[in-house]
Protein backbone atom coordinates (compact mmCIF):
# COMPACT_ATOMS: atom_id res chain seq x y z
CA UNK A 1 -22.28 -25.27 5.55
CA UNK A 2 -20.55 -22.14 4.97
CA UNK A 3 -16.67 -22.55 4.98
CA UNK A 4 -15.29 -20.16 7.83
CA UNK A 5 -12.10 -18.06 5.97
CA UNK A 6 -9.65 -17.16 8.37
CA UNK A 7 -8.50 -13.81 6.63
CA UNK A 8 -4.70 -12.78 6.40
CA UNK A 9 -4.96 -9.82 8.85
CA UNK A 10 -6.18 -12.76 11.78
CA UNK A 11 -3.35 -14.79 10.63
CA UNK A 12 -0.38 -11.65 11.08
CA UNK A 13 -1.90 -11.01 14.52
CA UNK A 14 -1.80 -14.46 15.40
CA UNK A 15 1.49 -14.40 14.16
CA UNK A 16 2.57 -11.71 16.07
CA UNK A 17 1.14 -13.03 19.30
CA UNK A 18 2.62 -16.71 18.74
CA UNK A 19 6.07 -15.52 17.88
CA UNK A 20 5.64 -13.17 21.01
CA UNK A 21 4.59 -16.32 23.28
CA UNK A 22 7.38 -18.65 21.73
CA UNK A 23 10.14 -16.23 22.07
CA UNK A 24 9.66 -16.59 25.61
CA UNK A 25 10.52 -20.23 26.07
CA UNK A 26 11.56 -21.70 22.87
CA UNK A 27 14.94 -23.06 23.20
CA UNK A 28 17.68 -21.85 20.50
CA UNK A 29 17.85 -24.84 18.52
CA UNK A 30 14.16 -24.36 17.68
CA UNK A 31 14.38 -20.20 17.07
CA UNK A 32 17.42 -21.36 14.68
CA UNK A 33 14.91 -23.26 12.60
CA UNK A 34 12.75 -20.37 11.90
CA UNK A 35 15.90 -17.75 11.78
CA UNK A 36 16.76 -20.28 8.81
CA UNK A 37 13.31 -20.24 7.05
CA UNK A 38 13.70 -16.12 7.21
CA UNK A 39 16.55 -16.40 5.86
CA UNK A 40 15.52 -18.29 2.72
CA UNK A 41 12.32 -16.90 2.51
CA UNK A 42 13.75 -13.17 2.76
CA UNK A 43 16.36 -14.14 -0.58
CA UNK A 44 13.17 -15.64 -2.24
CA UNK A 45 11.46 -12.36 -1.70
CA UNK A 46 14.33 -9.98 -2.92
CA UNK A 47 14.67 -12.09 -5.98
CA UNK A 48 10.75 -11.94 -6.65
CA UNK A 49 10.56 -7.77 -6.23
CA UNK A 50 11.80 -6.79 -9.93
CA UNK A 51 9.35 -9.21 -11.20
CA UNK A 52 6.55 -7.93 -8.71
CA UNK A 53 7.11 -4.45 -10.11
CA UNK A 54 7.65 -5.49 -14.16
CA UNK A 55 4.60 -8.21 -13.84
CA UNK A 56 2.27 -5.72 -12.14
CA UNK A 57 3.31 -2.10 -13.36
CA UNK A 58 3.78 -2.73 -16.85
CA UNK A 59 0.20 -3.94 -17.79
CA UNK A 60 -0.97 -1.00 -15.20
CA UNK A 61 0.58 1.31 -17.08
CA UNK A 62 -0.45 -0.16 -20.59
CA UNK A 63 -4.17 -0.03 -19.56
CA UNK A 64 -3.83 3.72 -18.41
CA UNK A 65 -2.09 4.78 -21.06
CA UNK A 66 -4.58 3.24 -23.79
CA UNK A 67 -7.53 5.20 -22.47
CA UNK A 68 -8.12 8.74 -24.28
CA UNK A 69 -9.58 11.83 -23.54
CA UNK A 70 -9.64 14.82 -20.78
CA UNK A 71 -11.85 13.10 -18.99
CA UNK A 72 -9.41 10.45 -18.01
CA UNK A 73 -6.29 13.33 -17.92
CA UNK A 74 -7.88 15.47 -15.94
CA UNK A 75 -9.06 12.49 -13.45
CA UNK A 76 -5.44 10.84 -13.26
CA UNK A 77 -4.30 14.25 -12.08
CA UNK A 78 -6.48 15.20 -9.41
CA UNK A 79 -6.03 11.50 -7.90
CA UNK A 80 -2.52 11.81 -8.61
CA UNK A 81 -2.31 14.75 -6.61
CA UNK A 82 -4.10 13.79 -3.98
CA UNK A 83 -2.47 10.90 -3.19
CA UNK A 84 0.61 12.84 -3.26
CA UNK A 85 -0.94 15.23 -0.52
CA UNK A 86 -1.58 12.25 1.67
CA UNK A 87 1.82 11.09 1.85
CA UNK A 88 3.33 14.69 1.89
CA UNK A 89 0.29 15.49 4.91
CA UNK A 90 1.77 12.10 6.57
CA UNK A 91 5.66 13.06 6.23
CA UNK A 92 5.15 16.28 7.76
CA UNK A 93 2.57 14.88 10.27
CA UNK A 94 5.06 11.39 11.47
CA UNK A 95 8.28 14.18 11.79
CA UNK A 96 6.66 16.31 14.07
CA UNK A 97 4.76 13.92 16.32
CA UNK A 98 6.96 10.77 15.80
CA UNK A 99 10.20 11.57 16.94
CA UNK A 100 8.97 12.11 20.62
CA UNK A 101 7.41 8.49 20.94
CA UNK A 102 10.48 6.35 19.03
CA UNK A 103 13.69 5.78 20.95
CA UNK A 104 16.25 5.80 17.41
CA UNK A 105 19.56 4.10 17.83
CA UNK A 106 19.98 0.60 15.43
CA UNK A 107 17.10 -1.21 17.69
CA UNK A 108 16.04 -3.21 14.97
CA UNK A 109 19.76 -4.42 13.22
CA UNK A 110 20.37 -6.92 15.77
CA UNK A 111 16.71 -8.83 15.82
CA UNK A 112 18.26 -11.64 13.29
CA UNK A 113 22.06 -10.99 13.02
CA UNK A 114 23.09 -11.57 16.93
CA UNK A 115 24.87 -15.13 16.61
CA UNK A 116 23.19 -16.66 18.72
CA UNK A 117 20.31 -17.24 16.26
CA UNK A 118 21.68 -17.05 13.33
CA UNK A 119 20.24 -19.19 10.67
CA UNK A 120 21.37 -23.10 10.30
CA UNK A 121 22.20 -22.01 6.60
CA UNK A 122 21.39 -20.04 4.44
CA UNK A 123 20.95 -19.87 0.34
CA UNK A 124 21.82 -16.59 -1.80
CA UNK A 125 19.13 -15.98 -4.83
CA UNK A 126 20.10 -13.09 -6.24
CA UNK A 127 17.49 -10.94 -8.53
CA UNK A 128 18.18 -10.69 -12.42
CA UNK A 129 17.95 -6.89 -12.44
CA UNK A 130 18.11 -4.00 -9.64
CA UNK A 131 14.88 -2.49 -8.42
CA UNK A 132 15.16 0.78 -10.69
CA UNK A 133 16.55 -1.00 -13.73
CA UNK A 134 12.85 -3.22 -13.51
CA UNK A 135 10.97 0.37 -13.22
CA UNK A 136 12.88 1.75 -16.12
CA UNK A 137 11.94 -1.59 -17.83
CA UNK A 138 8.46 -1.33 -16.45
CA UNK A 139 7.61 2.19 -17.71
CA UNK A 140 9.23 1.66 -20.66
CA UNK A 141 7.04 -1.35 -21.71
CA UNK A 142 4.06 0.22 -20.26
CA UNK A 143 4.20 3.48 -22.62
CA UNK A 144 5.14 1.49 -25.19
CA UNK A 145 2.17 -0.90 -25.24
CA UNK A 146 -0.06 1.96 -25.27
CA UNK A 147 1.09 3.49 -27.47
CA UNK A 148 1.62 1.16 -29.96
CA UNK A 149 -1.71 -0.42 -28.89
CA UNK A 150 -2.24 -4.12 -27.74
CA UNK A 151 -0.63 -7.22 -29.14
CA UNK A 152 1.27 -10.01 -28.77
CA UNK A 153 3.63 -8.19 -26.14
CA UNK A 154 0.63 -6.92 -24.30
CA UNK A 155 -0.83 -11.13 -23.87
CA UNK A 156 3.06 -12.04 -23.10
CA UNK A 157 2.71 -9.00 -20.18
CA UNK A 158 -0.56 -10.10 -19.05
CA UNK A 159 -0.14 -13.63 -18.95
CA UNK A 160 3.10 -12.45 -16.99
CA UNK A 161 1.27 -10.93 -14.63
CA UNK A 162 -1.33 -13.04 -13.59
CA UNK A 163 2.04 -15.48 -12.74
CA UNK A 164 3.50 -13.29 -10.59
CA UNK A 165 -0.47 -12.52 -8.69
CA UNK A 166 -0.49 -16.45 -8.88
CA UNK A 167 3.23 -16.65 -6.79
CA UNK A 168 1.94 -13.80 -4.46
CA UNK A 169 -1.27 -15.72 -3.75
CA UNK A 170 0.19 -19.51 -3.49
CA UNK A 171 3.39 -18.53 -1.88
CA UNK A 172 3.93 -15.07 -0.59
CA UNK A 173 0.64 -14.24 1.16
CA UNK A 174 0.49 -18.07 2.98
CA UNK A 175 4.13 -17.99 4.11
CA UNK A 176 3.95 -14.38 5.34
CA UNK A 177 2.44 -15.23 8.52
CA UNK A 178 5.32 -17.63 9.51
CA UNK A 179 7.61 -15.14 8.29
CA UNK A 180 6.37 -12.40 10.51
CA UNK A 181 5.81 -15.06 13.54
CA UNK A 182 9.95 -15.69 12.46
CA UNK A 183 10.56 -11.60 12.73
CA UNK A 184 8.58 -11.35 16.33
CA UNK A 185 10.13 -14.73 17.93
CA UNK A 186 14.10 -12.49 17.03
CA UNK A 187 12.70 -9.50 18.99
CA UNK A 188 11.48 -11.30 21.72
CA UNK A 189 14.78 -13.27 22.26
CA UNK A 190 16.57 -9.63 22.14
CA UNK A 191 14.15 -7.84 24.37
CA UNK A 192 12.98 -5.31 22.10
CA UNK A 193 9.61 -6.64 21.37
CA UNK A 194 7.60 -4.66 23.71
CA UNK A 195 9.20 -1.44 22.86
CA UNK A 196 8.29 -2.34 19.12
CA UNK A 197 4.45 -3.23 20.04
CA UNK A 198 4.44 0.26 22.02
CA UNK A 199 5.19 2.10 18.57
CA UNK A 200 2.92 0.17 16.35
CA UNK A 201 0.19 1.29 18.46
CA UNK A 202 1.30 4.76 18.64
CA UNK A 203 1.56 4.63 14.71
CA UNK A 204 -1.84 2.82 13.71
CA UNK A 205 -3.94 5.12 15.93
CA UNK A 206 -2.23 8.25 14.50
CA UNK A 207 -2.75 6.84 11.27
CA UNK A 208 -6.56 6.24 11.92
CA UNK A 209 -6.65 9.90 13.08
CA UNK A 210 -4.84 10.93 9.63
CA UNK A 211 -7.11 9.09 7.82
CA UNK A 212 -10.26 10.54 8.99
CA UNK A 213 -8.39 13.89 8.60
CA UNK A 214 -7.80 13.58 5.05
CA UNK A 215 -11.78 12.36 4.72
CA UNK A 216 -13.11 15.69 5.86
CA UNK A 217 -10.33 17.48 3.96
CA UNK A 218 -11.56 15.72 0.64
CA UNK A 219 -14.88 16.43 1.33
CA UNK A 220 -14.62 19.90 2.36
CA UNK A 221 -12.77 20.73 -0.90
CA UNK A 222 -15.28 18.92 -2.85
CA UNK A 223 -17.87 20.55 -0.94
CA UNK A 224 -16.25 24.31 -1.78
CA UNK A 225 -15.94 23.25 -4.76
CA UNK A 226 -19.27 22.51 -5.76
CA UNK A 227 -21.44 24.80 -3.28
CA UNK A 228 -22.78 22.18 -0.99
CA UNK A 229 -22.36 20.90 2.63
CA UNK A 230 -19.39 18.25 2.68
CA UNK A 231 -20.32 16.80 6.32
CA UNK A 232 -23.76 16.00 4.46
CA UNK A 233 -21.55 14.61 1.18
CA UNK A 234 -19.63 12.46 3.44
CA UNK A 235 -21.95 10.72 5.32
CA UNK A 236 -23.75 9.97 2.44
CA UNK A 237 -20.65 7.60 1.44
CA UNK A 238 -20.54 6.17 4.50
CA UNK A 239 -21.89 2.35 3.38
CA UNK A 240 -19.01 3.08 0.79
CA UNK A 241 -16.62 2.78 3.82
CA UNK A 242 -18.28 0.52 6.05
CA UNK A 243 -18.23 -2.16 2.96
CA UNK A 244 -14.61 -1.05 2.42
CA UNK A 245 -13.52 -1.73 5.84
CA UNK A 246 -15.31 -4.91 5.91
CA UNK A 247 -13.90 -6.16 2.53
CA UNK A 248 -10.64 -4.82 2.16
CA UNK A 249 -11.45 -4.68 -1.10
CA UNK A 250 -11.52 -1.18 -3.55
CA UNK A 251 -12.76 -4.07 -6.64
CA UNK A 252 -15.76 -5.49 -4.52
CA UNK A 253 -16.73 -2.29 -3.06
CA UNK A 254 -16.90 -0.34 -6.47
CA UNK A 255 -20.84 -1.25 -6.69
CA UNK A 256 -21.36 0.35 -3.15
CA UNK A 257 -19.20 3.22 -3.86
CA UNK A 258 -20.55 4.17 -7.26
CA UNK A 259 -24.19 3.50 -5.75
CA UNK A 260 -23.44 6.39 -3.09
CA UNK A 261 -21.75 8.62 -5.22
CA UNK A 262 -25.32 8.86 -7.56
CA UNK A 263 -26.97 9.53 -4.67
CA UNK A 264 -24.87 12.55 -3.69
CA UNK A 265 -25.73 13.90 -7.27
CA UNK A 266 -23.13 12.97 -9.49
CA UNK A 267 -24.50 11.99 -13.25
CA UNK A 268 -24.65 8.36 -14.54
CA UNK A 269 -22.00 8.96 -17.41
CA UNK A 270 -19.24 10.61 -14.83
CA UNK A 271 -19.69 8.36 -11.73
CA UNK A 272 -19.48 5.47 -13.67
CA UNK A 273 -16.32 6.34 -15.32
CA UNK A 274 -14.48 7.85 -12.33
CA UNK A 275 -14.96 5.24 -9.93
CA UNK A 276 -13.97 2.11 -11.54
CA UNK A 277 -10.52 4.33 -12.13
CA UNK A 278 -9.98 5.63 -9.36
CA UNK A 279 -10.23 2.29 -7.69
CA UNK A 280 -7.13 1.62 -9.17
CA UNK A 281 -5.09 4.83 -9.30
CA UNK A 282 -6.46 6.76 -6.40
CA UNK A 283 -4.80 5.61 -3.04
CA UNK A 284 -4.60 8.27 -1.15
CA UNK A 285 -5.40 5.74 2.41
CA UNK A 286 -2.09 3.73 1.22
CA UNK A 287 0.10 5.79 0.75
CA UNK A 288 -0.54 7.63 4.17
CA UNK A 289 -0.34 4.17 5.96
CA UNK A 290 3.13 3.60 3.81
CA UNK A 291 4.75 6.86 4.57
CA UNK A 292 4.20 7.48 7.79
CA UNK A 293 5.49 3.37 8.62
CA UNK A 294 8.22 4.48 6.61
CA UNK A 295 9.26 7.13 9.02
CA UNK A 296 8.33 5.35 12.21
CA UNK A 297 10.56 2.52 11.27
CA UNK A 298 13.52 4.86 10.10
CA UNK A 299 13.14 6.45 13.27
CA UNK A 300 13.44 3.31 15.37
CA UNK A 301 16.01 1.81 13.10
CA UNK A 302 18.50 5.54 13.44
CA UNK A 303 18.73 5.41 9.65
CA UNK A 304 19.27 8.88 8.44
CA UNK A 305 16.44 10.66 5.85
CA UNK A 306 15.44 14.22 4.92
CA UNK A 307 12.64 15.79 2.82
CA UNK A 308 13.79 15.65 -0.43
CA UNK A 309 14.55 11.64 -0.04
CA UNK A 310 10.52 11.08 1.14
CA UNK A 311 9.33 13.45 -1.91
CA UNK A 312 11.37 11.69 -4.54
CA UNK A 313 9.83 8.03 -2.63
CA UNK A 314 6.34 9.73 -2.30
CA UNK A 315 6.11 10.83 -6.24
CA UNK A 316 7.18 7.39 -7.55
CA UNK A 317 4.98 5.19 -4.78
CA UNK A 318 2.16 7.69 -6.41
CA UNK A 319 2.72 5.78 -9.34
CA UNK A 320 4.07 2.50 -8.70
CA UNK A 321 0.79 1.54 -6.59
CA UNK A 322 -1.56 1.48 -9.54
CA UNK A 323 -0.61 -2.17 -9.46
CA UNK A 324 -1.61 -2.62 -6.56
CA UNK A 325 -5.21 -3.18 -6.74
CA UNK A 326 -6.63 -6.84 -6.86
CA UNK A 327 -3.61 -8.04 -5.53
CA UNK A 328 -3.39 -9.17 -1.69
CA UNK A 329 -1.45 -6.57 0.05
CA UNK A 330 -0.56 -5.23 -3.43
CA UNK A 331 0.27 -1.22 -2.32
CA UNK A 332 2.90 -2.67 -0.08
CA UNK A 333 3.90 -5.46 -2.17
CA UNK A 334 4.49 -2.90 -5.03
CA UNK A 335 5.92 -0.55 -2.97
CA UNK A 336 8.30 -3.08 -1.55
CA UNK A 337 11.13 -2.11 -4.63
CA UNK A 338 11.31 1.32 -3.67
CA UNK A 339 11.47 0.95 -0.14
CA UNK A 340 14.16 -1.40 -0.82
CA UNK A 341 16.32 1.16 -3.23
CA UNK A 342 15.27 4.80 -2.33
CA UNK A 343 14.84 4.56 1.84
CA UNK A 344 17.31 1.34 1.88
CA UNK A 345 15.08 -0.75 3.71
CA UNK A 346 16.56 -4.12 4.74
CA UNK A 347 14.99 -7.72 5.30
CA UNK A 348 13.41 -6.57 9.04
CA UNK A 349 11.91 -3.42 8.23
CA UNK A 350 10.56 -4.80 5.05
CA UNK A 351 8.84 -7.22 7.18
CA UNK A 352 7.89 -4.91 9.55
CA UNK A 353 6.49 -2.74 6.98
CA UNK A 354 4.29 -5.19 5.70
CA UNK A 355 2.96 -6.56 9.33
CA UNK A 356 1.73 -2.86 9.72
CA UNK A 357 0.55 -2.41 6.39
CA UNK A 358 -1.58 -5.44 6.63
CA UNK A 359 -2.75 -4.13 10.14
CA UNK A 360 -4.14 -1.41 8.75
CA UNK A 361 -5.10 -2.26 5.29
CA UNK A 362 -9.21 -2.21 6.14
CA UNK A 363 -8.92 1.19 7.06
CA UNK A 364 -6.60 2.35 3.86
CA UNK A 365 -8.64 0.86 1.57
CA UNK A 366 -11.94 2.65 3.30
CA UNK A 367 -10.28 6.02 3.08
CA UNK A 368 -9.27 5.33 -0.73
CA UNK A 369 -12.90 4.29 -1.75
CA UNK A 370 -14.76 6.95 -0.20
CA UNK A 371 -12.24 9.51 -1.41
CA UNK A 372 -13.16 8.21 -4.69
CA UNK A 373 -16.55 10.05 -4.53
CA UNK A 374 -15.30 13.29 -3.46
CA UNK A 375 -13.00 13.09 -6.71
CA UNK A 376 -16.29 12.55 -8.50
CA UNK A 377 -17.89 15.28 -7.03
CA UNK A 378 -15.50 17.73 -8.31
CA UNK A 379 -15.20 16.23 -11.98
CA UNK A 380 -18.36 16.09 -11.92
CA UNK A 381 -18.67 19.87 -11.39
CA UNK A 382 -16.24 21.15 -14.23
CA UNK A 383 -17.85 19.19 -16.69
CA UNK A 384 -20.90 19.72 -15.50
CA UNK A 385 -20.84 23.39 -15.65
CA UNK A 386 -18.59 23.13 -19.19
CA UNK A 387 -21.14 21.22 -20.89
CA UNK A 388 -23.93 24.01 -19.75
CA UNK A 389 -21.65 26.99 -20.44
CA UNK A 390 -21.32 24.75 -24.82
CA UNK A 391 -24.91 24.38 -24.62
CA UNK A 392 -25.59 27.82 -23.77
């Protein structure tokens, strides 16, 4: 018989609705148990984010950086910039429609620091290096690996990072659940779990309305771009983003997604470069989910934040998230540094950044696969039509 996998998003949501449930009636000496286990598990986590970014963004950067060409320069920059667009499109989109559906004012600051459940104890586990000194060190490695080309540093960084995918599989991703269901139980003891609930669904289904914004956008410039009819492009990569949405998965969906992009006309040789790399630098869907959270929980939270701060977060997530592919919740779990040191996100919104995230993460990765094919369609184009001006 088939072994039934009960997938992380089930396991947040039931989460959510357990620590909703329990709040209710569980008695303190009980909601002090799991205000402990945050506790620990929160220190853990702080301590693990320099590593998360220097075990996943180094090699990321390596591999990038050891390809050659304009093929790959010119590709890097278009998805570069269009992620960039998406979380610029969802700053300017969560300002303007946000603010009227999010009571600010500290809500979230008391969910785990009001005494009465404070954790039973508590140990401190501090990190070896701040979050910007490990991106220094990151980048630093990464451009050096490539250009000094592999070796015995580049094994020592690989080998490093399938340790720290190893610690997010075994113990990140299973205890997140029963960290979240710890985050929920607080709100529910201080009354502000409803109000909270109210503005995640407010968020995810502007979000989902974002997301099939920045489709049509895609395809509409691709579609300019190369004379054709974009609605007709798109739906064409539809099983591209059903596949996406069912697997959560930019890896497992690159046979789909390249399949679909050859049908709308794009040659062998370019589809089958572009796609496998965009997978894993093009993430447009994730960084709209991330920015716009971002905001909503800064909102909620009263915490102060203009539009330089969000472009200077928005140009280095851009970059930082090429580790996240092949990783379980890796755009957020990368991303987690920066929110940390550039928005100065604390233990609850962190949490409540990645219980979002995770709600949402079928439809990000569906909007950052079927992009993909719209970036083919237009490299496809210019070299295209560069190889037939040579020939000529």
């Amino acid at each position: 018989m088939k072994k039934f996998k009960f997938g992380l998003l089930p396991r947040i949501l039931t989460a959510i609705a357990s620590g909703i449930v329990c709040g209710l009636f569980l008695p303190l000496p009980a909601a002090r148990i799991f205000a402990t286990f945050n506790s620990l598990f929160s220190n853990f986590l702080q301590f693990l984010i320099p590593l998360i970014i220097i075990g996943l963004v180094t090699p990321a950067i390596a591999d990038i950086g050891r390809g050659a060409g304009k093929l790959l320069l010119i590709t890097a920059l278009i998805a570069y910039a269009d992620t960039v667009f998406a979380g610029l499109l969802s700053y300017g989109t969560s300002v303007s429609i946000f603010p009227g559906l999010i009571r600010g004012g500290g809500e979230l600051e008391t969910i785990s620091e009001i005494e009465n459940i404070a954790p039973y104890f508590t140990i401190d586990i501090p990190p070896m290096m701040d979050v910007m000194t490990s991106l220094v060190f990151a980048f630093m490695l990464g451009l050096g690996m490539a250009f000094f080309g592999p070796g015995t540093l580049k094994r020592l960084s690989d080998e490093f990072k399938d340790i720290v995918v190893k610690t997010i599989e075994v113990v990140i991703v299973p205890l997140l659940p029963v960290y979240i269901f710890g985050i929920f139980l607080g709100m529910t003891h201080t009354g502000q779990v409803f109000h909270v609930l109210k503005v995640f669904i407010s968020i995810i289904g502007i979000i989902f309305i974002l997301h099939l914004f920045l489709l049509v956008f895609q395809y509409c410039l691709a579609g300019l771009v190369t004379r054709r009819n974009p609605f007709r492009l798109l739906r064409t990569m539809l099983p591209a983003y059903f596949t996406a949405l069912g697997t959560s998965s930019s890896a497992a969906t690159i046979p789909v997604t390249l399949a679909q992009t050859l049908k709308n006309g794009v040659s062998e040789e370019i589809a089958g470069f572009t796609i496998p790399l965009c997978a894993t630098i093009h993430l447009a869907g994730s960084m709209l989910k991330i920015t716009a959270c971002s905001v909503a929980l800064m909102l909620m939270q009263g915490m102060p934040f203009d539009f330089g701060m969000f472009l200077g977060f928005i140009l280095m997530l851009a970059v930082i998230m090429v580790a996240a592919p092949g990783v379980p919740g890796g755009a957020i779990m990368a991303a987690l540094g920066i929110l940390s040191s550039m928005l100065g996100f604390g233990e609850q919104e962190l949490a409540l950044m990645i219980a979002l995230y995770i709600a949402m993460d079928n439809f990000g990765t569906a909007c950052n696969v079927t992009g993909d094919g719209a970036i083919a369609l237009v490299i496809d184009h210019f070299f295209r039509k560069k190889s037939e001006i040579t020939s000529a």
